[in-house]
N, C-alpha and C. Protein backbone atom coordinates (compact mmCIF):
# COMPACT_ATOMS: atom_id res chain seq x y z
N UNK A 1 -10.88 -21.23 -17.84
CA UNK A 1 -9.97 -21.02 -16.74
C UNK A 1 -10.62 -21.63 -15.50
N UNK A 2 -10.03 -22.59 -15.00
CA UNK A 2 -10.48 -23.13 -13.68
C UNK A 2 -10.54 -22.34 -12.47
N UNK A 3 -11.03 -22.20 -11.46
CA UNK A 3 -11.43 -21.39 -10.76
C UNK A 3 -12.07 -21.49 -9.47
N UNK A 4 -11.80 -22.59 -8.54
CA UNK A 4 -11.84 -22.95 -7.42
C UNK A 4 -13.05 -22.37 -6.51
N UNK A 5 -12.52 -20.83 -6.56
CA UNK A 5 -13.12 -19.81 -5.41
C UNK A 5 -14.53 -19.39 -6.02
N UNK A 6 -14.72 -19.71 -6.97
CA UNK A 6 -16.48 -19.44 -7.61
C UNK A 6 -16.77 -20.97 -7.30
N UNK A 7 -17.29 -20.69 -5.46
CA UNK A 7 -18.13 -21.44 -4.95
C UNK A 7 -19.75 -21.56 -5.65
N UNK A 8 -20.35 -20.50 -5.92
CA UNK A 8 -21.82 -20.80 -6.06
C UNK A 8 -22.05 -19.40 -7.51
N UNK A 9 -21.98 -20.52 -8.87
CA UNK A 9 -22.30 -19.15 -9.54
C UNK A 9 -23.54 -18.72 -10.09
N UNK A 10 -24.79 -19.10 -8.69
CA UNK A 10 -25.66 -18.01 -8.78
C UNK A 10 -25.81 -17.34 -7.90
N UNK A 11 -24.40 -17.00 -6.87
CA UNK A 11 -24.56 -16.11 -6.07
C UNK A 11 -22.98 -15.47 -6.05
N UNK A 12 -21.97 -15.76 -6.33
CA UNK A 12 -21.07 -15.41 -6.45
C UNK A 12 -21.25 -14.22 -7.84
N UNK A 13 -20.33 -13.07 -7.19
CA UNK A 13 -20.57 -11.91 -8.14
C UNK A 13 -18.76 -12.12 -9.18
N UNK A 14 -18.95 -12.19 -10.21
CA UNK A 14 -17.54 -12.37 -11.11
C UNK A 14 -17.33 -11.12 -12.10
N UNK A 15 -15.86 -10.69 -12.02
CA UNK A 15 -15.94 -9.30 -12.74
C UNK A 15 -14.14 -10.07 -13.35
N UNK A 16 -13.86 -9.59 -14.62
CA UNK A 16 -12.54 -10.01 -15.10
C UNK A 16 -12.47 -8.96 -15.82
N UNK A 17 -11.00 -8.65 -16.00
CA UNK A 17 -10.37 -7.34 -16.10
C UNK A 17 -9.32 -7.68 -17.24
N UNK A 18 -9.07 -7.04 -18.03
CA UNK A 18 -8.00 -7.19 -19.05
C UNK A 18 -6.54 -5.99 -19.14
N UNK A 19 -5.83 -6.00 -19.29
CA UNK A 19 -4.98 -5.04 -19.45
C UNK A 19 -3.80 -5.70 -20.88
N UNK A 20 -3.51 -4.89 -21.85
CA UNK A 20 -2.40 -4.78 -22.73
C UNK A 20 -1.45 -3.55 -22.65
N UNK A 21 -1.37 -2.65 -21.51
CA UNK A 21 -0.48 -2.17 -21.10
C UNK A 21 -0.43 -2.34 -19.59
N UNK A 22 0.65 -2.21 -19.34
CA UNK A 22 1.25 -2.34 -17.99
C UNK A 22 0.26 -1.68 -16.58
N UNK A 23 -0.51 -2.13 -16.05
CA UNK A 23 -1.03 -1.31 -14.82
C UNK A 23 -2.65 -0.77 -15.24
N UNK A 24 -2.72 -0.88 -16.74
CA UNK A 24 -4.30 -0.53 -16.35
C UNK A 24 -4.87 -1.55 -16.95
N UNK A 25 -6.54 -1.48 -16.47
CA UNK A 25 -7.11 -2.86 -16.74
C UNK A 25 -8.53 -2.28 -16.49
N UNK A 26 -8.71 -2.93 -17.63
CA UNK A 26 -10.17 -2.23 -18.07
C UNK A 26 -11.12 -3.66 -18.00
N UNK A 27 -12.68 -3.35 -17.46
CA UNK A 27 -13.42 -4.33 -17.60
C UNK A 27 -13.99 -5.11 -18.19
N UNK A 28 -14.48 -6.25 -18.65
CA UNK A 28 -15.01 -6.84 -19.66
C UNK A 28 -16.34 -7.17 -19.27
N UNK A 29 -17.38 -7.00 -20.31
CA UNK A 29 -16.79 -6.85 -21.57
C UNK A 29 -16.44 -5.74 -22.43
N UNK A 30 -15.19 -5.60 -23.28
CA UNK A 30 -15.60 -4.63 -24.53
C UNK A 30 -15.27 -4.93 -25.78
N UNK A 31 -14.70 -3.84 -26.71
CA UNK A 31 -14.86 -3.85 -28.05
C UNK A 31 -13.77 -2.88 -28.29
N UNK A 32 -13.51 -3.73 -29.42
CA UNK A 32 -12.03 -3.25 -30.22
C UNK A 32 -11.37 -2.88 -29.01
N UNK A 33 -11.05 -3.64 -28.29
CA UNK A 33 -9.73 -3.76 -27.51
C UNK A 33 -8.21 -3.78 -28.19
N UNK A 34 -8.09 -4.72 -29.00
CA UNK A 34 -6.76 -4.97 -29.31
C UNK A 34 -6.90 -4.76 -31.00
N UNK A 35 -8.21 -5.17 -31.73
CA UNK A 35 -7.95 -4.59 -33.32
C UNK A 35 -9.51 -3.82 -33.10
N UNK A 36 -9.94 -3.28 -34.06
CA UNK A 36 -10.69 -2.18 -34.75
C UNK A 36 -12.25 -3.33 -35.04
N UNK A 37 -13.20 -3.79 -34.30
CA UNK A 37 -14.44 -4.65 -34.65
C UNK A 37 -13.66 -6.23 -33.97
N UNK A 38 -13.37 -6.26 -32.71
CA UNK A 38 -12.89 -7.35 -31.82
C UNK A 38 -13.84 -7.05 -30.74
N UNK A 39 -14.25 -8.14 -29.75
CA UNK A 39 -15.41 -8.17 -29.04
C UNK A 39 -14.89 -9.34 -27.86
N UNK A 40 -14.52 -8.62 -26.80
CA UNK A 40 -14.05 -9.61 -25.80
C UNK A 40 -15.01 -9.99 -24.04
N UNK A 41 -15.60 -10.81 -23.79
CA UNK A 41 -15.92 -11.16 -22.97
C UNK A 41 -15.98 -12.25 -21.96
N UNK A 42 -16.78 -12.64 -21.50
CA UNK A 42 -16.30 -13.88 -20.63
C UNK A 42 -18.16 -14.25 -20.10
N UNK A 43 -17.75 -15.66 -19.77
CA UNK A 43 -19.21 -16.38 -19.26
C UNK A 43 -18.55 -17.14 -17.84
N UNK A 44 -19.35 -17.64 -17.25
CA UNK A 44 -18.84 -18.53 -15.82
C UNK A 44 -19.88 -19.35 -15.60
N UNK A 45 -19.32 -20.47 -14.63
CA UNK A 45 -20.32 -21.48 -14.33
C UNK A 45 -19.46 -21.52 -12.63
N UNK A 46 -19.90 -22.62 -11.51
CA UNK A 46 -19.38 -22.84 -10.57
C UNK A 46 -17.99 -23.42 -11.05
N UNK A 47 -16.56 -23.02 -10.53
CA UNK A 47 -15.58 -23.58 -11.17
C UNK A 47 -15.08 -22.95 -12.01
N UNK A 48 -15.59 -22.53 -12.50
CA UNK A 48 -15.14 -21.87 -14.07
C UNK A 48 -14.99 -20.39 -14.80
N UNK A 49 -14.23 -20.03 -14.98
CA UNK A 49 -14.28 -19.10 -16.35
C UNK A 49 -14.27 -19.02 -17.84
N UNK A 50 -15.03 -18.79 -18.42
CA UNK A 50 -14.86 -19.26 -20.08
C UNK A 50 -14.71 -17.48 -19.73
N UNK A 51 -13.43 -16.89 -21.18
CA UNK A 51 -13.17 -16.32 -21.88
C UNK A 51 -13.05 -16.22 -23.34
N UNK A 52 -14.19 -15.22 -23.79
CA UNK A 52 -14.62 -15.33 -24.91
C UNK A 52 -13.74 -14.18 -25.81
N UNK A 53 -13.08 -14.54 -27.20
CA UNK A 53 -12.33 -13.50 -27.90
C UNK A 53 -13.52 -13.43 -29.32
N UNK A 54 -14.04 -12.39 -29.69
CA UNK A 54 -14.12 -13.00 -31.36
C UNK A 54 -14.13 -11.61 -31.85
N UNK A 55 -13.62 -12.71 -32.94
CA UNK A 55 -12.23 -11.54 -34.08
C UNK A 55 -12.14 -12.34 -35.23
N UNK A 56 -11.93 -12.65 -36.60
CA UNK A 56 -11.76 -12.92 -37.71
C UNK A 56 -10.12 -14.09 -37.29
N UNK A 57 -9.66 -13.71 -36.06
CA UNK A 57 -8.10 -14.18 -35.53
C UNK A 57 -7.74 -14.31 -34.66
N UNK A 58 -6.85 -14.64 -34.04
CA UNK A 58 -6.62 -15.09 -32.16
C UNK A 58 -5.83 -13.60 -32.29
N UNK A 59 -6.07 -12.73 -30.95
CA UNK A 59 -4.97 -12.14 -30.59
C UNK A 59 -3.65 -11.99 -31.06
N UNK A 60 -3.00 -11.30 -31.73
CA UNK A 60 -1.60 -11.42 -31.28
C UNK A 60 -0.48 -10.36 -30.06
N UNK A 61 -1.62 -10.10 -29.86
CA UNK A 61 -0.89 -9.01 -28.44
C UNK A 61 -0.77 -10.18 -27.40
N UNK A 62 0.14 -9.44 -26.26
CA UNK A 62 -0.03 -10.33 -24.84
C UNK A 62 -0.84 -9.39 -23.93
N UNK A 63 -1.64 -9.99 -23.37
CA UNK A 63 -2.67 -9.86 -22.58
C UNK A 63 -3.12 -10.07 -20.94
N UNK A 64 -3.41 -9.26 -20.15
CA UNK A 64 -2.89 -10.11 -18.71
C UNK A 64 -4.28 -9.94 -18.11
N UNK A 65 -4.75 -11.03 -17.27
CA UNK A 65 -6.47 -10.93 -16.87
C UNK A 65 -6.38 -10.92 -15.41
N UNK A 66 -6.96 -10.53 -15.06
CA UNK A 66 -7.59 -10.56 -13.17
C UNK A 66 -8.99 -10.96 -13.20
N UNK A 67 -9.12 -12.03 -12.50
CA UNK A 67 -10.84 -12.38 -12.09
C UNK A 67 -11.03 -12.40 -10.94
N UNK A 68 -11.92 -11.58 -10.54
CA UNK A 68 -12.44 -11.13 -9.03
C UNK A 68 -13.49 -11.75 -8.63
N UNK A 69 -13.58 -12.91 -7.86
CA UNK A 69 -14.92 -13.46 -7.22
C UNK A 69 -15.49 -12.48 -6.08
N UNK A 70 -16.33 -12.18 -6.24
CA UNK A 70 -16.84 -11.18 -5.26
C UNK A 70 -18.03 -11.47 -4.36
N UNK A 71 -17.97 -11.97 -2.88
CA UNK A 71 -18.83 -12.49 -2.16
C UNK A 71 -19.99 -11.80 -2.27
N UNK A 72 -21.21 -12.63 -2.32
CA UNK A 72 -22.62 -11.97 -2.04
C UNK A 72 -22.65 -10.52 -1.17
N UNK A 73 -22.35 -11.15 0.20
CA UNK A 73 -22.11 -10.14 1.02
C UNK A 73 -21.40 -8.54 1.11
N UNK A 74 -20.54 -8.70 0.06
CA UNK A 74 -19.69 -7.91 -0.33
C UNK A 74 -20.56 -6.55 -0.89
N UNK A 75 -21.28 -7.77 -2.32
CA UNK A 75 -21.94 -6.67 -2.91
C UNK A 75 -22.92 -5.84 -2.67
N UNK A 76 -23.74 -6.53 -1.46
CA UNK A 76 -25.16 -6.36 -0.82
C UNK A 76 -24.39 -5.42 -0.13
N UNK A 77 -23.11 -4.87 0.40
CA UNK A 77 -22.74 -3.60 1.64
C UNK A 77 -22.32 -2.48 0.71
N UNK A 78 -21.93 -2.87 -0.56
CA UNK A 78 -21.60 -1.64 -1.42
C UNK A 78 -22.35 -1.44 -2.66
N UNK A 79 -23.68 -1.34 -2.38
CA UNK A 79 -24.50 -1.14 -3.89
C UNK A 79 -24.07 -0.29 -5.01
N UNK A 80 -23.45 0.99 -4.62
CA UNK A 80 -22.61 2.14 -5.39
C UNK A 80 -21.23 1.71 -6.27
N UNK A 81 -21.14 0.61 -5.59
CA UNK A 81 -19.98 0.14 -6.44
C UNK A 81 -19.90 0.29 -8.04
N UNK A 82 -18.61 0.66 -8.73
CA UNK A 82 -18.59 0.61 -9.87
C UNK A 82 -18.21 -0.60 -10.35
N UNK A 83 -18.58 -2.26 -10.41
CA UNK A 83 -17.98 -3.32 -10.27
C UNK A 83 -16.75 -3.15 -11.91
N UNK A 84 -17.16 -2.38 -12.79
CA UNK A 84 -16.49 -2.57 -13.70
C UNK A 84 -15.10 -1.98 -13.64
N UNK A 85 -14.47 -1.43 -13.08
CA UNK A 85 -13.62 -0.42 -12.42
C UNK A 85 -12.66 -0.84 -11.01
N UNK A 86 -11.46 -1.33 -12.47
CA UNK A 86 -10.79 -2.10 -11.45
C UNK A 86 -9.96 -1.12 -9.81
N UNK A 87 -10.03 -0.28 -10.26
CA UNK A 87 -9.74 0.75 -9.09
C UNK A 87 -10.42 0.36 -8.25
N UNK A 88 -11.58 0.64 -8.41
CA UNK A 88 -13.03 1.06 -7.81
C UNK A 88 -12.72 -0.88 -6.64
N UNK A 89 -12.98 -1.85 -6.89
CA UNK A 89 -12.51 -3.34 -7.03
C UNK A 89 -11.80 -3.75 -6.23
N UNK A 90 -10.93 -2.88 -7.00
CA UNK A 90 -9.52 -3.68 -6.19
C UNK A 90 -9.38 -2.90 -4.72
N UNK A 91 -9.80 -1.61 -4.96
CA UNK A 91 -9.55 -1.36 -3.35
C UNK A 91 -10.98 -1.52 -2.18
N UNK A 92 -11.45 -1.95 -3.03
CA UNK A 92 -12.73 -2.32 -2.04
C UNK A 92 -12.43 -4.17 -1.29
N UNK A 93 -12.01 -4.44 -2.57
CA UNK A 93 -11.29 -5.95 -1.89
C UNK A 93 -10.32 -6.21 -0.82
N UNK A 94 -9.27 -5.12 -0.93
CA UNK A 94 -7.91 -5.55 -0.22
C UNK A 94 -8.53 -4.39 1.08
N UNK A 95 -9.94 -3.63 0.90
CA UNK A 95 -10.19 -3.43 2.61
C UNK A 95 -11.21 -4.18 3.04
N UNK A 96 -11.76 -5.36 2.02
CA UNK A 96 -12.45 -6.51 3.22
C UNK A 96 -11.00 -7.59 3.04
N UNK A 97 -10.14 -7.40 2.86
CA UNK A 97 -8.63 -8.78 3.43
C UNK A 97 -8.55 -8.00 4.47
N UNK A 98 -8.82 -6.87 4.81
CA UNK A 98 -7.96 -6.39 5.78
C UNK A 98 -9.37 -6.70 7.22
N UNK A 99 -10.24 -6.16 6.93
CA UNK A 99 -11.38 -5.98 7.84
C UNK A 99 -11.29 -8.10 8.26
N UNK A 100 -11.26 -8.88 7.24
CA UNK A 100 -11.52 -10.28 7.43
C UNK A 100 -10.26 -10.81 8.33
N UNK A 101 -9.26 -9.64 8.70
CA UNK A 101 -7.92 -10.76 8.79
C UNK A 101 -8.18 -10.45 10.18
């Protein structure tokens, strides 16, 4: 997945989120997400997201992802953060849009 906003990825913090039901979205990586011994994660470079599935088979669920570039700065003001926890994430993000605007 191309990825513009991962300016520097040895300082840019990257967290991607999965959901197969509507509204929740759990962090990656995990296991048996969608079958019973499935193993889903992800790697990054500057630019980039690789998303990793392995399973004996591709998916056949639909699947919806969020990737959160998360500024250095960001993380260095909230050490407590639960980065895996898209709650936790998402509202820590949309109050630095707000603090930045």
């Amino acid at each position: 997945v191309s990825d513009a906003s991962i300016a520097n990825a040895d300082q840019d913090g990257i967290e991607v989120f999965i959901s197969t039901t509507a509204g929740v979205y759990l962090g990656l990586p995990s296991n048996n997400m969608l079958v019973s011994g499935d193993q889903m994660g992800f790697g990054y470079q500057t630019g980039s997201v690789d998303l990793i599935y392995l399973n004996s088979s591709a998916p056949s669920s639909t699947i919806d992802l969020k990737v959160v570039v998360i500024p250095p700065a960001v993380m260095k003001q909230h050490p407590n953060t639960n980065w895996n926890n898209w709650s936790e994430v998402n509202s820590l993000m949309n109050e630095q849009k707000v603090k930045s605007n």
